[in-house]
Protein backbone atom coordinates (compact mmCIF):
# COMPACT_ATOMS: atom_id res chain seq x y z
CA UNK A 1 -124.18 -93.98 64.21
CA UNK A 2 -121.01 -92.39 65.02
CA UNK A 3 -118.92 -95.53 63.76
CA UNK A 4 -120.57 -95.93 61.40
CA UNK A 5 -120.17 -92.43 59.99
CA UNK A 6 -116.57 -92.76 60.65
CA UNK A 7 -116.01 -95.84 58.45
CA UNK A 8 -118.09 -94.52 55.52
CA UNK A 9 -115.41 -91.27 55.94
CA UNK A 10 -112.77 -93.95 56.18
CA UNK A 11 -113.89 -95.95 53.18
CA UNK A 12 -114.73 -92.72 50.88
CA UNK A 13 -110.81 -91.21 51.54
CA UNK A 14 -109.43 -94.72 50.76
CA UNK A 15 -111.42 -94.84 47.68
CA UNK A 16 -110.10 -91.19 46.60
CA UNK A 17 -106.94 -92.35 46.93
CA UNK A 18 -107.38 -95.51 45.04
CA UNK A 19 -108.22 -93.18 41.96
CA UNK A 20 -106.09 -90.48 42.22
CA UNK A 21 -103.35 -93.73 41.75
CA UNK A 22 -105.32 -94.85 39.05
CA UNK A 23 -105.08 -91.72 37.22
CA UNK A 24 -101.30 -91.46 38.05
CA UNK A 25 -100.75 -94.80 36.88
CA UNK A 26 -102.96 -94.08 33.42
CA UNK A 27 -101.49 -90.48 32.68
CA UNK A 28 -97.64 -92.42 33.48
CA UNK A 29 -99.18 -95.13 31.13
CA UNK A 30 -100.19 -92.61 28.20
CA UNK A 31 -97.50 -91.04 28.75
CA UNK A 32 -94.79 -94.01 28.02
CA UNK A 33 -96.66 -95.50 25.78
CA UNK A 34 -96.82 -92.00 23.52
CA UNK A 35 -92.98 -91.26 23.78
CA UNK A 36 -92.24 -95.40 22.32
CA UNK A 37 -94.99 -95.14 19.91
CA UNK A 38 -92.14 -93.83 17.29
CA UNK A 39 -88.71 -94.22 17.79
CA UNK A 40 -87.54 -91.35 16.03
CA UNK A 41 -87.19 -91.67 12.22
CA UNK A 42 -83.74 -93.69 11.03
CA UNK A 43 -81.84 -93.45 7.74
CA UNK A 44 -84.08 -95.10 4.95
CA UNK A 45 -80.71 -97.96 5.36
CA UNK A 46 -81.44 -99.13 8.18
CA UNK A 47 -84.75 -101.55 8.84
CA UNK A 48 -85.98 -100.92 12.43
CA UNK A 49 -88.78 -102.51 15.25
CA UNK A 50 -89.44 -101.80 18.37
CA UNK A 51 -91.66 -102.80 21.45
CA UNK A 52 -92.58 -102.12 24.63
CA UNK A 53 -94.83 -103.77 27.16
CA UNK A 54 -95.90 -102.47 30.94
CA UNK A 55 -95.13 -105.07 33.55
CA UNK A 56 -98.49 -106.50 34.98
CA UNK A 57 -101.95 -106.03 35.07
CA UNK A 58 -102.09 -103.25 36.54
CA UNK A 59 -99.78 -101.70 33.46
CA UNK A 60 -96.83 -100.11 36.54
CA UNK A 61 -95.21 -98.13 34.38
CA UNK A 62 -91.08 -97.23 34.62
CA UNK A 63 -88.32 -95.28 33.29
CA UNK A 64 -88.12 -97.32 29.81
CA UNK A 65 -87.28 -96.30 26.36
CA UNK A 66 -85.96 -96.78 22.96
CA UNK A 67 -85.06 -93.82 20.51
CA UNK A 68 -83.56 -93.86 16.85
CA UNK A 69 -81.64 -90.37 15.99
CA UNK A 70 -80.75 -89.37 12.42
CA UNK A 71 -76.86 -88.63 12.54
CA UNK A 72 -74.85 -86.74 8.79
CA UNK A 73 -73.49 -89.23 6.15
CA UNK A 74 -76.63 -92.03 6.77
CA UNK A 75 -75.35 -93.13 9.59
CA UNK A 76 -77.92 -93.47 12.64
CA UNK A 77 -78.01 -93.73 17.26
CA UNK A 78 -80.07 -96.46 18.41
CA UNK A 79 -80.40 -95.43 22.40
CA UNK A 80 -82.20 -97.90 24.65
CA UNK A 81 -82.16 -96.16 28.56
CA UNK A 82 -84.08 -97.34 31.84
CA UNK A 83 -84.65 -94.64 34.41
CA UNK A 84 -84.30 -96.13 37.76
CA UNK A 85 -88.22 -96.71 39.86
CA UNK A 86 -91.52 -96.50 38.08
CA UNK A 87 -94.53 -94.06 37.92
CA UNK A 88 -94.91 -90.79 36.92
CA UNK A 89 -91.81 -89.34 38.07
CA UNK A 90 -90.04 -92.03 36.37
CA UNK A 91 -91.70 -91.49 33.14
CA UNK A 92 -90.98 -87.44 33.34
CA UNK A 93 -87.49 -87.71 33.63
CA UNK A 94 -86.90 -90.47 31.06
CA UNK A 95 -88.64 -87.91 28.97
CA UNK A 96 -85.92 -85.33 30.07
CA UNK A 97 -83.16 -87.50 29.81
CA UNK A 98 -84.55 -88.36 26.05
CA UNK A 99 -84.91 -84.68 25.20
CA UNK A 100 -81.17 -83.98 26.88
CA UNK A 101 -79.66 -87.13 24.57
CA UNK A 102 -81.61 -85.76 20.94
CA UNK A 103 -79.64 -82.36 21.76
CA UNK A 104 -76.50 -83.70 22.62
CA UNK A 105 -76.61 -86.71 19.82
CA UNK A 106 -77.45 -83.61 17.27
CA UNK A 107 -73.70 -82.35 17.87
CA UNK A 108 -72.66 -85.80 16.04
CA UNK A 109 -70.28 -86.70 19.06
CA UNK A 110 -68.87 -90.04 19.12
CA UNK A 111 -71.34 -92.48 21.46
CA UNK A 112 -69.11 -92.61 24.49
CA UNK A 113 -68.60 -88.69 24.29
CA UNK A 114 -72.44 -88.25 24.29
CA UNK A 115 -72.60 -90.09 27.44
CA UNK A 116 -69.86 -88.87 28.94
CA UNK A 117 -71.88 -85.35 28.03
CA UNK A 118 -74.98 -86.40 29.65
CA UNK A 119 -73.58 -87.97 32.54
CA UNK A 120 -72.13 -84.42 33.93
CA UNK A 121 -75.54 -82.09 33.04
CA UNK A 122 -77.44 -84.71 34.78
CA UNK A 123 -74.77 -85.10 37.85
CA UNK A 124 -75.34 -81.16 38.23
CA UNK A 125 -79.24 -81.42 38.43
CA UNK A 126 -79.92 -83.51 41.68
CA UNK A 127 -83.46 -83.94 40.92
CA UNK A 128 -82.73 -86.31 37.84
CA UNK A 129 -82.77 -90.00 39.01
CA UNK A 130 -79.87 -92.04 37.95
CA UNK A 131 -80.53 -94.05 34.08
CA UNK A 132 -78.61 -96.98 32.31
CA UNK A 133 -78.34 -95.84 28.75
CA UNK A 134 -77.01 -97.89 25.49
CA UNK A 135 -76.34 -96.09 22.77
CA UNK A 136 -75.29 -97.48 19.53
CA UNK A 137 -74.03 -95.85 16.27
CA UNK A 138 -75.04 -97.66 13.09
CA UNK A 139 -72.72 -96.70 9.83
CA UNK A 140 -74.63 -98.70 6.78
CA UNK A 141 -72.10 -97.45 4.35
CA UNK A 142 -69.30 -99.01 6.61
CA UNK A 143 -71.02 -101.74 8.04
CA UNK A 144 -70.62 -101.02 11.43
CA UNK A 145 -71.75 -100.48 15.00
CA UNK A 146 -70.36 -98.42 17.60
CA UNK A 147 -71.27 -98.80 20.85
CA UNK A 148 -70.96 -97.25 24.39
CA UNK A 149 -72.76 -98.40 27.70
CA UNK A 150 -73.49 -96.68 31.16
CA UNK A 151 -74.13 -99.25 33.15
CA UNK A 152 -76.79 -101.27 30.40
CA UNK A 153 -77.11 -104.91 29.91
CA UNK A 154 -75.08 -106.18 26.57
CA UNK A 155 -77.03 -106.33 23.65
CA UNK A 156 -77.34 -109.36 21.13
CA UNK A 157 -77.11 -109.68 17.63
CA UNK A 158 -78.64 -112.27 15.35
CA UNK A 159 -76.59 -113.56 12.35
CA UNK A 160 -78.26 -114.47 9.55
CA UNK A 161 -78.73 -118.26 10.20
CA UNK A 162 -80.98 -117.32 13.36
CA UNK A 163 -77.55 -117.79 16.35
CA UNK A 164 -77.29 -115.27 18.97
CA UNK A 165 -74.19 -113.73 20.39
CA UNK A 166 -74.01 -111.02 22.61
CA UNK A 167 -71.76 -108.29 22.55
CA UNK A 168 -68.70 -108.22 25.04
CA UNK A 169 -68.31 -104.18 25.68
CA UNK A 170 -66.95 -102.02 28.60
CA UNK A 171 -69.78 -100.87 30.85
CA UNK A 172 -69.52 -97.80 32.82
CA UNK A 173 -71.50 -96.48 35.67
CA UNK A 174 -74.93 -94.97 35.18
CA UNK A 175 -75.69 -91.66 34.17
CA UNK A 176 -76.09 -89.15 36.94
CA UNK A 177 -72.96 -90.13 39.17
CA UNK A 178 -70.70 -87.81 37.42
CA UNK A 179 -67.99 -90.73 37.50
CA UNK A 180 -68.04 -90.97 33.74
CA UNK A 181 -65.48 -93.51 32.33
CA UNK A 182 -67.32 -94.66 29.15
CA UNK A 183 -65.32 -96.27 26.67
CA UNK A 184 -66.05 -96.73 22.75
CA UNK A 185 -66.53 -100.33 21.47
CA UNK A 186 -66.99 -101.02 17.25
CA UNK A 187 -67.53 -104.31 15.40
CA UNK A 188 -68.43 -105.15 12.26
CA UNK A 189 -72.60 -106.05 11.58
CA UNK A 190 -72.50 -108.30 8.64
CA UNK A 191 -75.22 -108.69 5.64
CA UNK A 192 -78.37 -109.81 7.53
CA UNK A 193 -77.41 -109.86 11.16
CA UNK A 194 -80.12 -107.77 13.44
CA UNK A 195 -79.09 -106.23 16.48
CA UNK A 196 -81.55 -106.08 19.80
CA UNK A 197 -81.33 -103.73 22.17
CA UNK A 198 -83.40 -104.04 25.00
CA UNK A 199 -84.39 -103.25 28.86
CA UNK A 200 -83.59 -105.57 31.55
CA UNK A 201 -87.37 -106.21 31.84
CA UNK A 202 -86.53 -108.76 28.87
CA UNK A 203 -84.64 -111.14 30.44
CA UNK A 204 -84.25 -110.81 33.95
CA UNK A 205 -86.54 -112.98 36.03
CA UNK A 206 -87.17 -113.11 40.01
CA UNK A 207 -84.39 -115.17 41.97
CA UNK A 208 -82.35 -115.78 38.93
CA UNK A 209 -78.57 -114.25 38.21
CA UNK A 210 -78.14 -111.89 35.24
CA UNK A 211 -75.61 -113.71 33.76
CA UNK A 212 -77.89 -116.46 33.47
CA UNK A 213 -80.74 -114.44 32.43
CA UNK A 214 -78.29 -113.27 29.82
CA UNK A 215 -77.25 -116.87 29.15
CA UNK A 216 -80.96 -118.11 27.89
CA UNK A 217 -81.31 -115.04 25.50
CA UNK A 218 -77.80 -116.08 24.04
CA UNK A 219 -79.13 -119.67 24.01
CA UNK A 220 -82.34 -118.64 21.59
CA UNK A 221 -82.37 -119.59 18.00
CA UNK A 222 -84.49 -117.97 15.83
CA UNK A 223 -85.48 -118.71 12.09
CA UNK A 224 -82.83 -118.09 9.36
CA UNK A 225 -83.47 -114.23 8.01
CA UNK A 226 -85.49 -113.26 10.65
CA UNK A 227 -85.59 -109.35 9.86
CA UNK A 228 -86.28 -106.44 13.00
CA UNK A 229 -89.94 -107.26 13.21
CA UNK A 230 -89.90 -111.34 13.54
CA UNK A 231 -86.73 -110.65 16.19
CA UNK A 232 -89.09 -108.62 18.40
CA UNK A 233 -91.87 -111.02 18.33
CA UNK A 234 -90.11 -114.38 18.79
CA UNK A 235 -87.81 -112.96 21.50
CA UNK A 236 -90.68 -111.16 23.29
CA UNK A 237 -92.80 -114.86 23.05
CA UNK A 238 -90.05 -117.32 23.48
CA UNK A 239 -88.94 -115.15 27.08
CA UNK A 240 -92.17 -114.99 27.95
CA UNK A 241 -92.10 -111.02 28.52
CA UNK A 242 -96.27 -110.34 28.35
CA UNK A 243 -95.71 -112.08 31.71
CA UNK A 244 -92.59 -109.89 32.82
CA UNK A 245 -92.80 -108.63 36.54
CA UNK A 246 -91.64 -105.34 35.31
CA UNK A 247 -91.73 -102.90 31.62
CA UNK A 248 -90.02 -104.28 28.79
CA UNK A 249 -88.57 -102.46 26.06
CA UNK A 250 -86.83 -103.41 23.20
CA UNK A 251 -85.61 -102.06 19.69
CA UNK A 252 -84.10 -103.79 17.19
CA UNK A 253 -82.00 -102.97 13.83
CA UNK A 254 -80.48 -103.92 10.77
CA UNK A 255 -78.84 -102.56 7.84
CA UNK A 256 -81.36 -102.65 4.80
CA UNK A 257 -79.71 -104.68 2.01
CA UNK A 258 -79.33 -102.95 -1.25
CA UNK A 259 -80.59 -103.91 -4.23
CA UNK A 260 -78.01 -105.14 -6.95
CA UNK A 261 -77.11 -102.49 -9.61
């Protein structure tokens, strides 16, 4: 009997583990999914979409987000960030780094300033895992698009006729090294084009090089016009991220035509 006692204690502790991780896993779930339900609330100009999936069936949730921040004279941030590991803790502080960026993006500093901002109050809280962050400043009266990286992949834009071509920009280290180095990049967003930002959970596949990964987005053509919310869903499909090994988030833009006087 004594064996068998011990197994059934055995069997009961490995089952209270199993779901005490389940709840983690569900509260880091809710959790994500309730800070990407709305990015944030743009100028009226400027069309938005975003989406985010978990990676697998068991939903393992990471440091993923997307964010829109209103910003004087119509102009609006588009900030797509991935905090390094997944679970809980992951989701926490990509909630903390989202709460430090809407404080610091308030101030209306240029994009590379507000990273260079971020980078030293995280590098003074050792807690705070590192995060790639892309932020990008969207001027609808001007027709352009600032942008500043910390160690994020390149976004893409979509021109009108459905071609993709990503956007060569300085990348500087993650946030939360304290290096800084973050340099300012602007170029023009013409009638129609729609800009996607996204995690690397997009297009980065097992065994494969980025630059290839980056190389078959690039490659995609998508149908003339196709506004923030078609983007999404024929880039999510045609990459095949419901499959991704791991979370996907993506958020794309464009300046809202205006209707003729």
């Amino acid at each position: 009997m004594a064996p068998a006692r011990h197994a059934a204690r055995l069997a009961a502790r490995h089952l209270g583990h199993a779901r005490r991780l389940a709840a983690a896993e569900d509260a880091a779930l809710h959790l994500q999914r309730a800070l990407v339900a709305e990015p944030g609330r743009p100028h009226p100009d400027l069309e938005i979409a975003g989406g985010y999936l978990p990676a697998g069936p068991r939903a393992l949730v990471g440091g993923d987000w997307f964010e829109t921040v209103r910003l004087p004279f119509g102009r609006s941030l588009l900030v797509v960030g991935d905090v390094m590991g997944h679970g809980l803790d992951a989701a926490v502080d990509m909630n903390a780094y989202r709460t430090a960026l809407r404080e610091v993006a308030a101030t209306d500093l240029p994009p590379h300033r507000v990273l260079r901002h971020l980078d030293s109050v995280v590098a003074e809280d050792g807690a705070r895992r590192p995060a790639t962050v892309l932020l990008v400043r969207v001027d609808p009266a001007r027709g352009t698009a600032t942008f500043a990286s910390a160690g994020h992949l390149t976004p893409v834009v979509f021109g009108a006729d459905g071609s993709a071509e990503l956007v060569d920009l300085p990348v500087g280290p993650p946030l939360g090294t304290g290096v800084g180095g973050y340099e300012p990049t602007t170029r023009p967003l013409r009638p129609g084009d729609t800009l996607l930002l996204f995690t690397d959970g997009l297009v980065e596949r097992r065994g494969e090089d980025t630059d290839d990964s980056l190389a078959r987005l690039a490659a995609l053509r998508l149908p003339q016009d196709s506004g923030p919310d078609r983007v999404v869903d024929e880039v999510l499909r045609r990459l095949g991220a419901h499959g991704a090994e791991d979370v996907v988030a993506v958020l794309a833009a464009r300046i809202r035509a205006r209707a003729h006087q």
